[in-house]
C-alpha atoms as a PDB file:
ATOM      1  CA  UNK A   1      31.102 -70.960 -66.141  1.00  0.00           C
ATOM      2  CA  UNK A   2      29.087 -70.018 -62.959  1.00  0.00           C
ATOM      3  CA  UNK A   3      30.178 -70.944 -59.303  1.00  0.00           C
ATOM      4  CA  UNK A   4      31.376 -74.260 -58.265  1.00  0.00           C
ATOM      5  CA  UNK A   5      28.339 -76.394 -57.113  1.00  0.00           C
ATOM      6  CA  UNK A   6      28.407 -77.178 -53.471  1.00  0.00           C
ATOM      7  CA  UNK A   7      27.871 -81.261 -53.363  1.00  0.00           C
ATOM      8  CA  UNK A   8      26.965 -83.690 -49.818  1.00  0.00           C
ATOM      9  CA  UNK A   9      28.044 -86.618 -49.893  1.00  0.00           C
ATOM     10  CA  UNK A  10      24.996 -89.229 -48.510  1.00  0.00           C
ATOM     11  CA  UNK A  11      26.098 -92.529 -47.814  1.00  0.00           C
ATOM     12  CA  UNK A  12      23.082 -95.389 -48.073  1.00  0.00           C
ATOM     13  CA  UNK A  13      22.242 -98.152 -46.347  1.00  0.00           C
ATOM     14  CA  UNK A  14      23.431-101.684 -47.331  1.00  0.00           C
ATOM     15  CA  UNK A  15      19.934-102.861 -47.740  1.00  0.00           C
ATOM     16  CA  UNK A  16      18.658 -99.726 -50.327  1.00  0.00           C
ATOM     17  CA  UNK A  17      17.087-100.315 -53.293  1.00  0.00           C
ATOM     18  CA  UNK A  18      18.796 -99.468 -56.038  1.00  0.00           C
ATOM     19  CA  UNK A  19      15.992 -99.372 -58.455  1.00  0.00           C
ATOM     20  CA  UNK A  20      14.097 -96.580 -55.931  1.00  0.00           C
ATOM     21  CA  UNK A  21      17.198 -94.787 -55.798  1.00  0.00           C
ATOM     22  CA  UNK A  22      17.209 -94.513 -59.900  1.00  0.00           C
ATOM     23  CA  UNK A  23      14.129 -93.796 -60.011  1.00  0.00           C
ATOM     24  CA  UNK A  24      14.658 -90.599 -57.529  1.00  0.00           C
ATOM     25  CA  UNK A  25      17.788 -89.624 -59.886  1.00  0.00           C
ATOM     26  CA  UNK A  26      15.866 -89.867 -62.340  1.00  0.00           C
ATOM     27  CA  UNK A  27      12.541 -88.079 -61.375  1.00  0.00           C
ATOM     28  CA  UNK A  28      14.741 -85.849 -59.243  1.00  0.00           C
ATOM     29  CA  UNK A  29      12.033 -86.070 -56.117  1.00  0.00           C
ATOM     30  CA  UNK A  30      12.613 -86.495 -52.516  1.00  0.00           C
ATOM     31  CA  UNK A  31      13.947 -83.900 -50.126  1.00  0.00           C
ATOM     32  CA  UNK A  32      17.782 -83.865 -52.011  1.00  0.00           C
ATOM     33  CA  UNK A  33      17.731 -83.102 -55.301  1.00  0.00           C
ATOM     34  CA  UNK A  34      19.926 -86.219 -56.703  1.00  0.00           C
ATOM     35  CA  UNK A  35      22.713 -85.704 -58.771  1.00  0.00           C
ATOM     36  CA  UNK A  36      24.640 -89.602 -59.377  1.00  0.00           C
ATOM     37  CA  UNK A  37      24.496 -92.294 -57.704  1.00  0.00           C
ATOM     38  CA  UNK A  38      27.861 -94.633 -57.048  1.00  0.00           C
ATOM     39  CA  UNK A  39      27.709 -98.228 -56.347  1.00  0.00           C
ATOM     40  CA  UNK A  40      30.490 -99.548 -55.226  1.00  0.00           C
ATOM     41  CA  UNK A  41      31.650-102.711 -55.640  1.00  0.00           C
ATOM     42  CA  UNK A  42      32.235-105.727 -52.434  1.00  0.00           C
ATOM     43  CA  UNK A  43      35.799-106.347 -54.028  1.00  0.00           C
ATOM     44  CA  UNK A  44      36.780-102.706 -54.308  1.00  0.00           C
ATOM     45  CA  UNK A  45      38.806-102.385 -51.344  1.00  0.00           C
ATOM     46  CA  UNK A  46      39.068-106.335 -50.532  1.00  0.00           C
ATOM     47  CA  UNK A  47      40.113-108.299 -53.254  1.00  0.00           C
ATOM     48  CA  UNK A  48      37.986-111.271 -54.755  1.00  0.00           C
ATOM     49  CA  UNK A  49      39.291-114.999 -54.755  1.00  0.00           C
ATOM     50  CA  UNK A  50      41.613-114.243 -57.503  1.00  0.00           C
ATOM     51  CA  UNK A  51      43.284-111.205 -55.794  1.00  0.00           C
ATOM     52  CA  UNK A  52      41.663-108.754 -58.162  1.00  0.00           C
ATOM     53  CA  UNK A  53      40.280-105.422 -57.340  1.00  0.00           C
ATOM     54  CA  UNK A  54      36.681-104.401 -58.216  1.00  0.00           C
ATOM     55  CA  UNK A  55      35.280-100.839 -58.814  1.00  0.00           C
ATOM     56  CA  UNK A  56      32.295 -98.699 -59.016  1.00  0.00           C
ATOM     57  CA  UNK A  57      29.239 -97.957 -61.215  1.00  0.00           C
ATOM     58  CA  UNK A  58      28.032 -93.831 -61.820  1.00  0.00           C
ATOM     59  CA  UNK A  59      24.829 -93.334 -62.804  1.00  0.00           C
ATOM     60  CA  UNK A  60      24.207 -89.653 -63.475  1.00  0.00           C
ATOM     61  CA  UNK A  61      20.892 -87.936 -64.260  1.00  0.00           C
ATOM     62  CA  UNK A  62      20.300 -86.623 -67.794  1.00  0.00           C
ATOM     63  CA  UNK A  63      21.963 -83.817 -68.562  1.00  0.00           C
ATOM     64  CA  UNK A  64      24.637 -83.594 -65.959  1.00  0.00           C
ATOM     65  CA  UNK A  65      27.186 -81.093 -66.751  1.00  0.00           C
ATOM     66  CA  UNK A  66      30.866 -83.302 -67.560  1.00  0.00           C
ATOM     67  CA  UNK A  67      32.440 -81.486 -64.829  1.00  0.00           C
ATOM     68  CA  UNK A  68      30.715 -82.315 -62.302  1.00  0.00           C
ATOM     69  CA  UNK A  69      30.876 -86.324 -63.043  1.00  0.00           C
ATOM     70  CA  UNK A  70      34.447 -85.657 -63.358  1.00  0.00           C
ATOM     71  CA  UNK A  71      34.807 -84.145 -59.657  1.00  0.00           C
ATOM     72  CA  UNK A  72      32.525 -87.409 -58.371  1.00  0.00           C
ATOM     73  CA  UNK A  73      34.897 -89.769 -60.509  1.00  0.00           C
ATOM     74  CA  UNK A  74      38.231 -88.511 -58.888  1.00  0.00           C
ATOM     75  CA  UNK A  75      36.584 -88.407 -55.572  1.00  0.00           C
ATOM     76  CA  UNK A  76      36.161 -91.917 -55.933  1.00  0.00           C
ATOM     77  CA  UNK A  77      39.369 -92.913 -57.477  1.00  0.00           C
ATOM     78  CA  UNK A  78      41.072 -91.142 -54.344  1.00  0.00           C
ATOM     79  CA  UNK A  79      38.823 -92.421 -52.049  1.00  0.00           C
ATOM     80  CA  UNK A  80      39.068 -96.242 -53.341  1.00  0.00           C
ATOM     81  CA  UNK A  81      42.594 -95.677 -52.985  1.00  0.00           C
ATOM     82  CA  UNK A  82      42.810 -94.502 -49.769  1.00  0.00           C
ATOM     83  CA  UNK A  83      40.588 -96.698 -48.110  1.00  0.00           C
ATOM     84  CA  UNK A  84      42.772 -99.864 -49.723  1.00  0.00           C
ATOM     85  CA  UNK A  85      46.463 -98.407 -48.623  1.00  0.00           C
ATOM     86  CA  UNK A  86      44.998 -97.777 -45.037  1.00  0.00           C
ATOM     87  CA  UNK A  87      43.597-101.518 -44.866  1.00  0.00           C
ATOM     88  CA  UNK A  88      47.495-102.395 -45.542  1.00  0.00           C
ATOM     89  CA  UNK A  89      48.063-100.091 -42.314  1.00  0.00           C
ATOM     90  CA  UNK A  90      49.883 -97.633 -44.700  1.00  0.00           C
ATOM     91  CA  UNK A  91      49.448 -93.624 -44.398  1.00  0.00           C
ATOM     92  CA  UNK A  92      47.738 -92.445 -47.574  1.00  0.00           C
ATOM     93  CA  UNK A  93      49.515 -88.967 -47.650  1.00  0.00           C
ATOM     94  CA  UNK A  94      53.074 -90.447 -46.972  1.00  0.00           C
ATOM     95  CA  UNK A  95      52.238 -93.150 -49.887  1.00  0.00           C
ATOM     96  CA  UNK A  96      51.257 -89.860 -51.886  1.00  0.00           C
ATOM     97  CA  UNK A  97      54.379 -88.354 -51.044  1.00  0.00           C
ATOM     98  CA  UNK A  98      56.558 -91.619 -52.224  1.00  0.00           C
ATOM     99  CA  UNK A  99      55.127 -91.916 -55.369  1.00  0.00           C
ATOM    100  CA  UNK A 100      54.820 -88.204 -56.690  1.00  0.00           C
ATOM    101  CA  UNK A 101      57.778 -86.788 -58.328  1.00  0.00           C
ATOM    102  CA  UNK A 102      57.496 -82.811 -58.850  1.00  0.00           C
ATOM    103  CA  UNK A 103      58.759 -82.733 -62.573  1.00  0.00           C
ATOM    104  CA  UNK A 104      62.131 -79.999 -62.908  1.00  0.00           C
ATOM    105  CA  UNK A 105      62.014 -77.157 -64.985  1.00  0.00           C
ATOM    106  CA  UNK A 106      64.857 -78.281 -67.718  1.00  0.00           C
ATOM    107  CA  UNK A 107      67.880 -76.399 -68.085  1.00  0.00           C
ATOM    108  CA  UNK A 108      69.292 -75.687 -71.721  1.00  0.00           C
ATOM    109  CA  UNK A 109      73.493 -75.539 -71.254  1.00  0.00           C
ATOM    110  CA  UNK A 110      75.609 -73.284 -74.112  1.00  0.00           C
ATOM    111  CA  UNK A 111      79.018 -72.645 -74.557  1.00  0.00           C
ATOM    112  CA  UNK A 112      79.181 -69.735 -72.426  1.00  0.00           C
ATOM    113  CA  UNK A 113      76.276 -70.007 -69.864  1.00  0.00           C
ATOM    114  CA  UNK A 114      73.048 -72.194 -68.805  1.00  0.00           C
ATOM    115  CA  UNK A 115      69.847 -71.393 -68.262  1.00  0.00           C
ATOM    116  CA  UNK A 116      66.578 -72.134 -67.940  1.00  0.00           C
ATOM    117  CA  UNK A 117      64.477 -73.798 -71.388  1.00  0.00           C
ATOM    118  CA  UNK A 118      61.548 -72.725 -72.888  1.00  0.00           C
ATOM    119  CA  UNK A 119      59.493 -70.429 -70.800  1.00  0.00           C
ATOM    120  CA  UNK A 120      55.516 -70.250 -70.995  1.00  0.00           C
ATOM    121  CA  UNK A 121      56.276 -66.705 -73.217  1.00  0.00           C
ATOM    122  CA  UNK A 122      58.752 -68.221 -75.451  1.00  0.00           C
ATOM    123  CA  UNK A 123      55.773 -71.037 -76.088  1.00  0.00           C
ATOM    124  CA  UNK A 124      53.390 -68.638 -76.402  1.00  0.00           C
ATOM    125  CA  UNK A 125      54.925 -66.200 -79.132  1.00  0.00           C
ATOM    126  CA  UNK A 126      54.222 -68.957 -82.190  1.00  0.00           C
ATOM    127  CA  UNK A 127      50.872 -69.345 -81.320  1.00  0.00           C
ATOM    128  CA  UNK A 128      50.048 -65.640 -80.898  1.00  0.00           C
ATOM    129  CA  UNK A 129      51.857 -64.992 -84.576  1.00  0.00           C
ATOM    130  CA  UNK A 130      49.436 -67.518 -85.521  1.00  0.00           C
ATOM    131  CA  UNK A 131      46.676 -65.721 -84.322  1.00  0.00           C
ATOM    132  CA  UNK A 132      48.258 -62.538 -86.165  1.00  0.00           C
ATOM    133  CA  UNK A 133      48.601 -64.485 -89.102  1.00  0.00           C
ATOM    134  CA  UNK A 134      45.093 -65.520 -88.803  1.00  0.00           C
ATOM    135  CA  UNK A 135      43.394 -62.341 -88.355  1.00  0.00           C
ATOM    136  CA  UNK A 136      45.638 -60.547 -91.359  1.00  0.00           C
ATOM    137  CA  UNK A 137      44.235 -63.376 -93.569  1.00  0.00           C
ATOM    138  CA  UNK A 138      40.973 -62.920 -92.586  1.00  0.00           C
ATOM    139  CA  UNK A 139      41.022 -59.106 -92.793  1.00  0.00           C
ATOM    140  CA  UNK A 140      42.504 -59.020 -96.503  1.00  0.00           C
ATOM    141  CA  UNK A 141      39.841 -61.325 -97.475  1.00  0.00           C
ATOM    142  CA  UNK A 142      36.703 -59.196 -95.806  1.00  0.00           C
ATOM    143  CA  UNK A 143      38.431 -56.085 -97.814  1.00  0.00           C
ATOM    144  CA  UNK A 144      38.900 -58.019-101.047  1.00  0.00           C
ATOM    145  CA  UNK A 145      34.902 -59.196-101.171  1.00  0.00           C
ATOM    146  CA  UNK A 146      34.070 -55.518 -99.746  1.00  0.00           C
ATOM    147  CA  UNK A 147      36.301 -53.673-103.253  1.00  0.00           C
ATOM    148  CA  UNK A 148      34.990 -56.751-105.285  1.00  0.00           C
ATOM    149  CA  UNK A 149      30.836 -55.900-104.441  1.00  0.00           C
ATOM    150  CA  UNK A 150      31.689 -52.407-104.959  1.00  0.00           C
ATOM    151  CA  UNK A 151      33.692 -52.894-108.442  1.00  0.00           C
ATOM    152  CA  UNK A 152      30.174 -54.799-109.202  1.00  0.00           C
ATOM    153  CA  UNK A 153      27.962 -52.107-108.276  1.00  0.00           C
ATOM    154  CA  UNK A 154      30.079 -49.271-109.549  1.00  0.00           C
ATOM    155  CA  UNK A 155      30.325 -51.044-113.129  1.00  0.00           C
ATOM    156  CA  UNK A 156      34.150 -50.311-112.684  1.00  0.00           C
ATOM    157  CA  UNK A 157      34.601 -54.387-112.837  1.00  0.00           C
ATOM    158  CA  UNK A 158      33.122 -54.905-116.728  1.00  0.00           C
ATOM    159  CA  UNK A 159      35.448 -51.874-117.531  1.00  0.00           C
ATOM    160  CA  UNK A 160      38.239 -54.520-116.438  1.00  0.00           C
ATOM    161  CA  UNK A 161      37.290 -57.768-117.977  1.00  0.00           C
ATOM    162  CA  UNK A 162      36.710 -55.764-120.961  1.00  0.00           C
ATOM    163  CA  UNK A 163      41.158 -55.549-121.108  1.00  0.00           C
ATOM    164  CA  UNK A 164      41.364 -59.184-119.011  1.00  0.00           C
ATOM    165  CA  UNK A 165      39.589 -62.635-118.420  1.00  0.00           C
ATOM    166  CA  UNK A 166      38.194 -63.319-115.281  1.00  0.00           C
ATOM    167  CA  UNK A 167      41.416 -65.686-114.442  1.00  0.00           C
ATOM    168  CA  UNK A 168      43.697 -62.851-114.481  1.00  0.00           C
ATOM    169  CA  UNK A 169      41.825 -60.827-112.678  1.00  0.00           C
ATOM    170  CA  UNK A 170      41.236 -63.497-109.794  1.00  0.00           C
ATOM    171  CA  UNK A 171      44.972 -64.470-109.696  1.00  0.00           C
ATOM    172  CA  UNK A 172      45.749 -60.743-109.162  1.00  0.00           C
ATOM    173  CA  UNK A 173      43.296 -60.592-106.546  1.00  0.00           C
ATOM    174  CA  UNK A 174      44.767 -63.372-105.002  1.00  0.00           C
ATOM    175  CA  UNK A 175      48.496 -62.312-105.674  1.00  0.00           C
ATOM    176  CA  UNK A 176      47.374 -58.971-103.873  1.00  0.00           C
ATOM    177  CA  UNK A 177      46.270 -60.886-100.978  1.00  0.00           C
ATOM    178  CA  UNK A 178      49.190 -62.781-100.883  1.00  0.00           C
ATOM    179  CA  UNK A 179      51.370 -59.769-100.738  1.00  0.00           C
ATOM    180  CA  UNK A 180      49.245 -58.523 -97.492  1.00  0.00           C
ATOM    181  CA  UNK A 181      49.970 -60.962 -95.373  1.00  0.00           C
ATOM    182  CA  UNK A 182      53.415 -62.151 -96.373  1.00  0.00           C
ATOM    183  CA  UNK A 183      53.903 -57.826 -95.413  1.00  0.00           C
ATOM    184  CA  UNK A 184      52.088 -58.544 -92.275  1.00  0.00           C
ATOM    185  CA  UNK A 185      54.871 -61.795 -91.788  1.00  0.00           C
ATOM    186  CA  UNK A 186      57.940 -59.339 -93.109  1.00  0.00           C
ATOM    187  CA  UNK A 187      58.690 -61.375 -95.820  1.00  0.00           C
ATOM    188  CA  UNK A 188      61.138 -59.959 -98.580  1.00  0.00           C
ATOM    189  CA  UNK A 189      60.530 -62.709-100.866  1.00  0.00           C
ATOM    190  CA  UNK A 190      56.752 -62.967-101.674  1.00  0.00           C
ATOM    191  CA  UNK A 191      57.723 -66.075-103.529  1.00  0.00           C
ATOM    192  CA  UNK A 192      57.805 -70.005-101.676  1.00  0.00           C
ATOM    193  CA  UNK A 193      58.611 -68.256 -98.361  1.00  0.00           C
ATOM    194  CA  UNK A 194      58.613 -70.734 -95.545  1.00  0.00           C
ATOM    195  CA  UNK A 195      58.590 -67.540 -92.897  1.00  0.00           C
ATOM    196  CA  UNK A 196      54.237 -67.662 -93.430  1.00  0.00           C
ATOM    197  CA  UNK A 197      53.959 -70.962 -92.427  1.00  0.00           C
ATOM    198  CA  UNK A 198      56.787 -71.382 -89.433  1.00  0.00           C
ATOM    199  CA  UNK A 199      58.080 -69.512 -86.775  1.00  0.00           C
ATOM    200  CA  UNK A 200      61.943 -69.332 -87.163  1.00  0.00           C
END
């Protein structure tokens, strides 16, 4: 991931040219090393003739890590923001404070007692038996290829198609598999059981 990337903020004249400055993003010359350029629109903060808001153009060099874009596109969402609630001589924090609702932790009532609902663990455990489930799989079928290439070498696999087909044989295989992780799962009934594919 590396460390954070420590970003200025340069704010440019009215009267820059906005081809040189691509050019510099693009070339990556001058004493900064550019990263994106925002333009911001007259009408972000006023509103045009037909009481609409404008916005802002990004242009990024090549290559810019998604991050990093994302950071400069919230700092200008918040800032766009800000500036437009203080031109209506509101207080951009208490307006924050108004409009943001800290969401409750919900509450799961029984017949004898109440509590809180599903905790981050209780999410957690299907998709670590999952991961379980995953890994047994994959394990059974490394150690099926590894007995099947030595069965090959060993000649020990024409001794068995010599007393049944090849489709036997590969069903058993697969049965045997089968049985492996449905173990891994605890299932009695190695049969349709719903337990390898659900969490109860």
């Amino acid at each position: 991931m590396g460390s954070a990337p420590h970003l200025d903020v340069v704010r440019l004249p009215d009267t820059a040219d906005l081809v040189e400055e691509k050019r510099l993003l693009r070339t990556g010359e001058g004493p900064r090393r550019h990263v994106a350029l925002v333009v911001v629109a007259a009408d972000a903060v006023i509103p045009g003739g037909d009481n609409t808001f404008g916005s802002f153009n990004l242009f990024v060099r090549a290559g810019l890590d998604d991050r990093i874009q994302r950071e400069v596109l919230n700092g200008m969402d918040n800032a766009i923001v800000a500036a437009r609630v203080r031109r209506e001589g509101l207080d951009p924090v208490h307006v924050d404070a108004l409009t943001t609702v800290k969401s409750p932790q919900a509450i799961t009532v029984t017949e004898t007692e109440q509590g809180e609902g599903a905790s981050a663990f209780t999410r957690f455990v299907p998709a670590a038996f999952a991961i379980l489930l995953l890994i047994s799989v994959m394990s059974s079928g490394q150690y099926l290829m590894t007995t099947t290439i030595e069965e090959k070498s060993s000649r020990t696999m024409e001794v068995i198609l010599s007393a049944v087909s090849p489709m036997q044989l590969m069903t058993e295989r697969f049965l045997a598999s089968w049985a492996s992780v449905c173990s891994c799962c605890r299932c009695t009934r190695p049969q349709v059981c719903w337990r390898c594919f659900q969490w109860p």
